[in-house]
Protein backbone atom coordinates (compact mmCIF):
# COMPACT_ATOMS: atom_id res chain seq x y z
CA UNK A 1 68.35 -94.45 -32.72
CA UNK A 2 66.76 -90.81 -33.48
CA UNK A 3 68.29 -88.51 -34.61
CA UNK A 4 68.21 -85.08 -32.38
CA UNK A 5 70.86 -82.82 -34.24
CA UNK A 6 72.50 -83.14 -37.37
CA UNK A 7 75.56 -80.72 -38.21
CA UNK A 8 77.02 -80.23 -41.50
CA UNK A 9 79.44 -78.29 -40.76
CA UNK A 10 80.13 -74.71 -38.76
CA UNK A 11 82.62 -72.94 -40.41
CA UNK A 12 83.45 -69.44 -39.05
CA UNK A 13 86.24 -66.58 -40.36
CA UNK A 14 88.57 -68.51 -37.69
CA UNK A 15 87.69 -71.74 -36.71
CA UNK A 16 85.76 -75.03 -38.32
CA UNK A 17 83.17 -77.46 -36.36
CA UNK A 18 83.42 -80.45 -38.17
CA UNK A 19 80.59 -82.87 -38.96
CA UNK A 20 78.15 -84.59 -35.88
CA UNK A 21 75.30 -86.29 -35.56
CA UNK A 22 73.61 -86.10 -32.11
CA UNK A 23 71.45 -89.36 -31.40
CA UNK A 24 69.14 -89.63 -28.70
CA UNK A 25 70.69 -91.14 -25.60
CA UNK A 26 74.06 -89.99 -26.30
CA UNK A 27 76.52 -87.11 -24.95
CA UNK A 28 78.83 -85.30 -28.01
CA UNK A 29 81.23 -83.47 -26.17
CA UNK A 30 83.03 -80.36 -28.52
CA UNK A 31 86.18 -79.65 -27.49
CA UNK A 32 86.63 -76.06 -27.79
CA UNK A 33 90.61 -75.48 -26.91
CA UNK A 34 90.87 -72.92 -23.97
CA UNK A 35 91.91 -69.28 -24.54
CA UNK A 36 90.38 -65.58 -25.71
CA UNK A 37 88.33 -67.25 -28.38
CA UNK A 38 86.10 -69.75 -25.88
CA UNK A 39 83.29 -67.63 -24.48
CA UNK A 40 82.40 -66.12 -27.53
CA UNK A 41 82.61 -69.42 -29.24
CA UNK A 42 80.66 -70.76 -27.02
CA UNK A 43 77.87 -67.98 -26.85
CA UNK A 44 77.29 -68.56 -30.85
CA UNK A 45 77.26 -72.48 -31.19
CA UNK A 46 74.95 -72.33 -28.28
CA UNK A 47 72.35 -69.64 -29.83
CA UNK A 48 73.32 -72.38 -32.99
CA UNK A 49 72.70 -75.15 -31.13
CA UNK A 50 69.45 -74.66 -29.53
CA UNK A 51 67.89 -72.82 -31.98
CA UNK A 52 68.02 -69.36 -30.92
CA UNK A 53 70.25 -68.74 -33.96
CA UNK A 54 69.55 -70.78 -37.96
CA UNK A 55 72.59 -71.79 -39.71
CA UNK A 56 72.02 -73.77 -43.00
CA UNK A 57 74.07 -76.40 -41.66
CA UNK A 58 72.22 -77.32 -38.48
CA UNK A 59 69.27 -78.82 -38.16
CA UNK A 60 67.30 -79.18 -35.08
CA UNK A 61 65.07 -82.14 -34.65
CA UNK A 62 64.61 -81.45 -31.06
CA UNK A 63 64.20 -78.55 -29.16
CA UNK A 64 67.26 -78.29 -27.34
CA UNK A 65 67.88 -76.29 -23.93
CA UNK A 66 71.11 -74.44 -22.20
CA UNK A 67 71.97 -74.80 -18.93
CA UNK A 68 72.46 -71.43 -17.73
CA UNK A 69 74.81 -70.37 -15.57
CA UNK A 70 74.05 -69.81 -11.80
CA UNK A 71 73.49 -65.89 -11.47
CA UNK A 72 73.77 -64.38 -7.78
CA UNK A 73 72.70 -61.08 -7.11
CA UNK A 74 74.64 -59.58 -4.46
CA UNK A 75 72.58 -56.70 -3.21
CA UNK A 76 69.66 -59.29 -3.00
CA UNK A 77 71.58 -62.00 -1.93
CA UNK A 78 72.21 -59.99 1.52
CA UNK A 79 68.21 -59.11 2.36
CA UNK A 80 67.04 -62.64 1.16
CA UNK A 81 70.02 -65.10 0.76
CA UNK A 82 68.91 -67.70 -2.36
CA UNK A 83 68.15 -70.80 -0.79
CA UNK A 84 68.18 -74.36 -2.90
CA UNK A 85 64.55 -74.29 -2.27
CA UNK A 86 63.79 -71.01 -3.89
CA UNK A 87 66.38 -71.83 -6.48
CA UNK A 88 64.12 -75.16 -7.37
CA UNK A 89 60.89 -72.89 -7.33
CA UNK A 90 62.31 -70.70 -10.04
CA UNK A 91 64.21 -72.89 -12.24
CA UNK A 92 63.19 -76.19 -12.14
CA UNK A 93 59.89 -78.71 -12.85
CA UNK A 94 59.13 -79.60 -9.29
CA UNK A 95 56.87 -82.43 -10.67
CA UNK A 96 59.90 -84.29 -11.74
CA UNK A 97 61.75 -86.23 -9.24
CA UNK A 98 65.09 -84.85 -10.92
CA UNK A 99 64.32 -81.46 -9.19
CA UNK A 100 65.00 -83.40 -5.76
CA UNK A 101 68.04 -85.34 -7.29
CA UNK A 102 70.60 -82.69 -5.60
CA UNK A 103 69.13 -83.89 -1.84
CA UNK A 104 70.09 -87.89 -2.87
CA UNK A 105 73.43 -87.30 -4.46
CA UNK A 106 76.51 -87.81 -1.85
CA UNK A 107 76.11 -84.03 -0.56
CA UNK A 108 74.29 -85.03 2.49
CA UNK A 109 74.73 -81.78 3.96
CA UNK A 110 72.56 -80.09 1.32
CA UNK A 111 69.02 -79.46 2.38
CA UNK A 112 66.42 -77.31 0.85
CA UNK A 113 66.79 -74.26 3.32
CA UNK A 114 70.80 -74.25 2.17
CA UNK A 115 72.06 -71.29 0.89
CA UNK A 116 73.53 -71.36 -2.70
CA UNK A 117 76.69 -69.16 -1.61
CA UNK A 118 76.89 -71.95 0.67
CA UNK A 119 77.22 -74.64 -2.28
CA UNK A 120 80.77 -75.49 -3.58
CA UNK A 121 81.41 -75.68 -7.33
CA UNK A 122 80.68 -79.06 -7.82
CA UNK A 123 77.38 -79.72 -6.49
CA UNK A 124 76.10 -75.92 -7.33
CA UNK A 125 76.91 -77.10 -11.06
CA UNK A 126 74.86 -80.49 -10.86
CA UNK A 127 71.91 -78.39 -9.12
CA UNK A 128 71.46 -76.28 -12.07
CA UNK A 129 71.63 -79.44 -14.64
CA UNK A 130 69.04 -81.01 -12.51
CA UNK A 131 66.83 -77.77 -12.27
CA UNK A 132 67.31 -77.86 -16.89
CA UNK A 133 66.81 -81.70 -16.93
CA UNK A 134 63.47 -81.45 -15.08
CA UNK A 135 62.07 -79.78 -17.55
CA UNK A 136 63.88 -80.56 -20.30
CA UNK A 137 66.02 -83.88 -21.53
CA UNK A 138 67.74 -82.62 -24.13
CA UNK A 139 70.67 -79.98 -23.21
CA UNK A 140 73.87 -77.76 -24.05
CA UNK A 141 76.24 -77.39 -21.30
CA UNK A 142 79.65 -77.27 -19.94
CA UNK A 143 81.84 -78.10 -17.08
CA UNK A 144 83.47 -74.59 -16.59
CA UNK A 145 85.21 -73.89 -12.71
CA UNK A 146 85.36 -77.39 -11.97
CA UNK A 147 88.13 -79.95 -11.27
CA UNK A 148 88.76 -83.49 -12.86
CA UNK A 149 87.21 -84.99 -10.53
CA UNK A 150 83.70 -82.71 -10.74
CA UNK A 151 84.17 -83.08 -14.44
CA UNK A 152 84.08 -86.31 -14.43
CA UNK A 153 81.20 -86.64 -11.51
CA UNK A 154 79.28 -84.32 -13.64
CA UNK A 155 79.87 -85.71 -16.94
CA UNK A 156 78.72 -89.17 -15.61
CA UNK A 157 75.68 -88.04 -13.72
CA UNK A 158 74.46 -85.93 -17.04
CA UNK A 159 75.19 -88.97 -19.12
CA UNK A 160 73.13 -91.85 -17.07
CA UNK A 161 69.92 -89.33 -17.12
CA UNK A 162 70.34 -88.68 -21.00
CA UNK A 163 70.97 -92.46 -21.32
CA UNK A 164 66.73 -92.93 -21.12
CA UNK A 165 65.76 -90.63 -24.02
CA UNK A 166 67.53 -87.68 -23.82
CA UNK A 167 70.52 -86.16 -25.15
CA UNK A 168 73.03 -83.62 -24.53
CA UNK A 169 76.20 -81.35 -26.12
CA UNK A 170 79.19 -80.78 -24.13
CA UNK A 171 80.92 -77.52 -25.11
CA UNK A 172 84.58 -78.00 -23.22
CA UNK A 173 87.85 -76.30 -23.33
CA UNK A 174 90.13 -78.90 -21.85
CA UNK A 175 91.09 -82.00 -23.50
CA UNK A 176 90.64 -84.59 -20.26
CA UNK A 177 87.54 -85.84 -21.57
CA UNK A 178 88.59 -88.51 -23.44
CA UNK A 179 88.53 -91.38 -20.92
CA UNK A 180 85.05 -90.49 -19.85
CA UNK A 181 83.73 -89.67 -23.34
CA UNK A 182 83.42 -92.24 -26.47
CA UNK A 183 82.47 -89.10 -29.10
CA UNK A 184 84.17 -86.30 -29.13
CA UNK A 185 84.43 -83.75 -31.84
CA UNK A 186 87.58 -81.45 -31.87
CA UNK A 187 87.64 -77.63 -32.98
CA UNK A 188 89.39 -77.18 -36.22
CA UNK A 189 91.49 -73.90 -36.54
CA UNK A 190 92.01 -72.09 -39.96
CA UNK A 191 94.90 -71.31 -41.28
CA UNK A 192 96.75 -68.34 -39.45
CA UNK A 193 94.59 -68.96 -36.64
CA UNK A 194 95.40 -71.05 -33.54
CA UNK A 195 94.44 -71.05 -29.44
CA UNK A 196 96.58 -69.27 -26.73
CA UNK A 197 98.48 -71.58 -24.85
CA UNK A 198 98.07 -74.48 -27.25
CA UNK A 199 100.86 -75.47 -29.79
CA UNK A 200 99.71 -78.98 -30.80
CA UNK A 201 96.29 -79.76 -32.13
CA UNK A 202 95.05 -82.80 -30.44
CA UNK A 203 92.59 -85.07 -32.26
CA UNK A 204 90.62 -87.67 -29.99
């Protein structure tokens, strides 16, 4: 297998990444812990992660792509509502058949003159990994405002396309990954340091 990201270690004033090798066709999924701490740790292993930021102990094989988050402009949104369609145009490879995925998936409802604000949090999450993976196969994500059963729709979904050549890092804050996912790294806390909420560290 290639290798598409090898990490040697991200050690920060409060927290430690330990050790991964991203193949291709494979999903790591970092659990993060949930709390004050995630979406600034998040923000800075993703700028790590696909190369927007060097640190000596990453190294990027592959160019590797975020999946942004869906952004809705209100003001705009009331003149010239966002359609899936429009959505597509913008953000997606419309030469792929992935950027068509979201009209095959068991939404049957969803058609291209939909309106996003329409869209539940489920399916609005896999329409913006499809728009990414048409145009790219190798991605950062995560699975943020859904339920178990969207995470694990989603997870599964992401993990068949990546399956033929791609790959893909999962950053997550709740540990209920580990009967979908066969590697998972866990967030290491320093000493004096430890997540909101969470008294026990759980290793997977």
């Amino acid at each position: 297998m290639k290798v598409v990201l090898e990490n040697k270690g991200i050690k920060t004033d409060t927290y430690y990444i330990p050790p991964f090798t991203l193949y291709e066709g494979e999903i790591v999924v970092l659990y993060l812990y949930n709390g004050k701490h995630l979406y600034d740790a998040e923000i800075f292993l993703r700028d790590i992660f696909c190369g927007k930021t060097k640190h000596e102990s990453v190294i990027l094989y592959r160019k590797m792509t975020f999946v942004e988050y869906f952004k809705r402009s209100y003001f705009r949104d009331t003149f010239f509502p966002l359609t899936v369609k429009r959505y597509l145009k913008r953000n997606a490879n419309l030469k792929s058949p992935l950027s068509q995925k979201i009209f095959e998936d068991k939404w049957k409802w969803i058609t291209p003159e939909t309106r996003l604000k329409k869209i539940p949090g489920t399916p609005k999450k896999l329409l913006t990994l499809y728009a990414t993976l048409s145009k790219s196969n190798n991605i950062v994500f995560d699975l943020g405002a859904l339920d178990d059963e969207g995470y694990e729709y989603s997870f599964k979904i992401v993990e068949g396309i990546v399956k033929d050549g791609g790959s893909a890092i999962l950053l997550h804050c709740f540990d209920n990954m580990q009967e979908y996912a066969s590697k998972i790294v866990t967030l290491e806390w320093n000493a004096g340091h430890s997540p909101p909420g969470n008294e026990f560290h759980f290793n997977f």
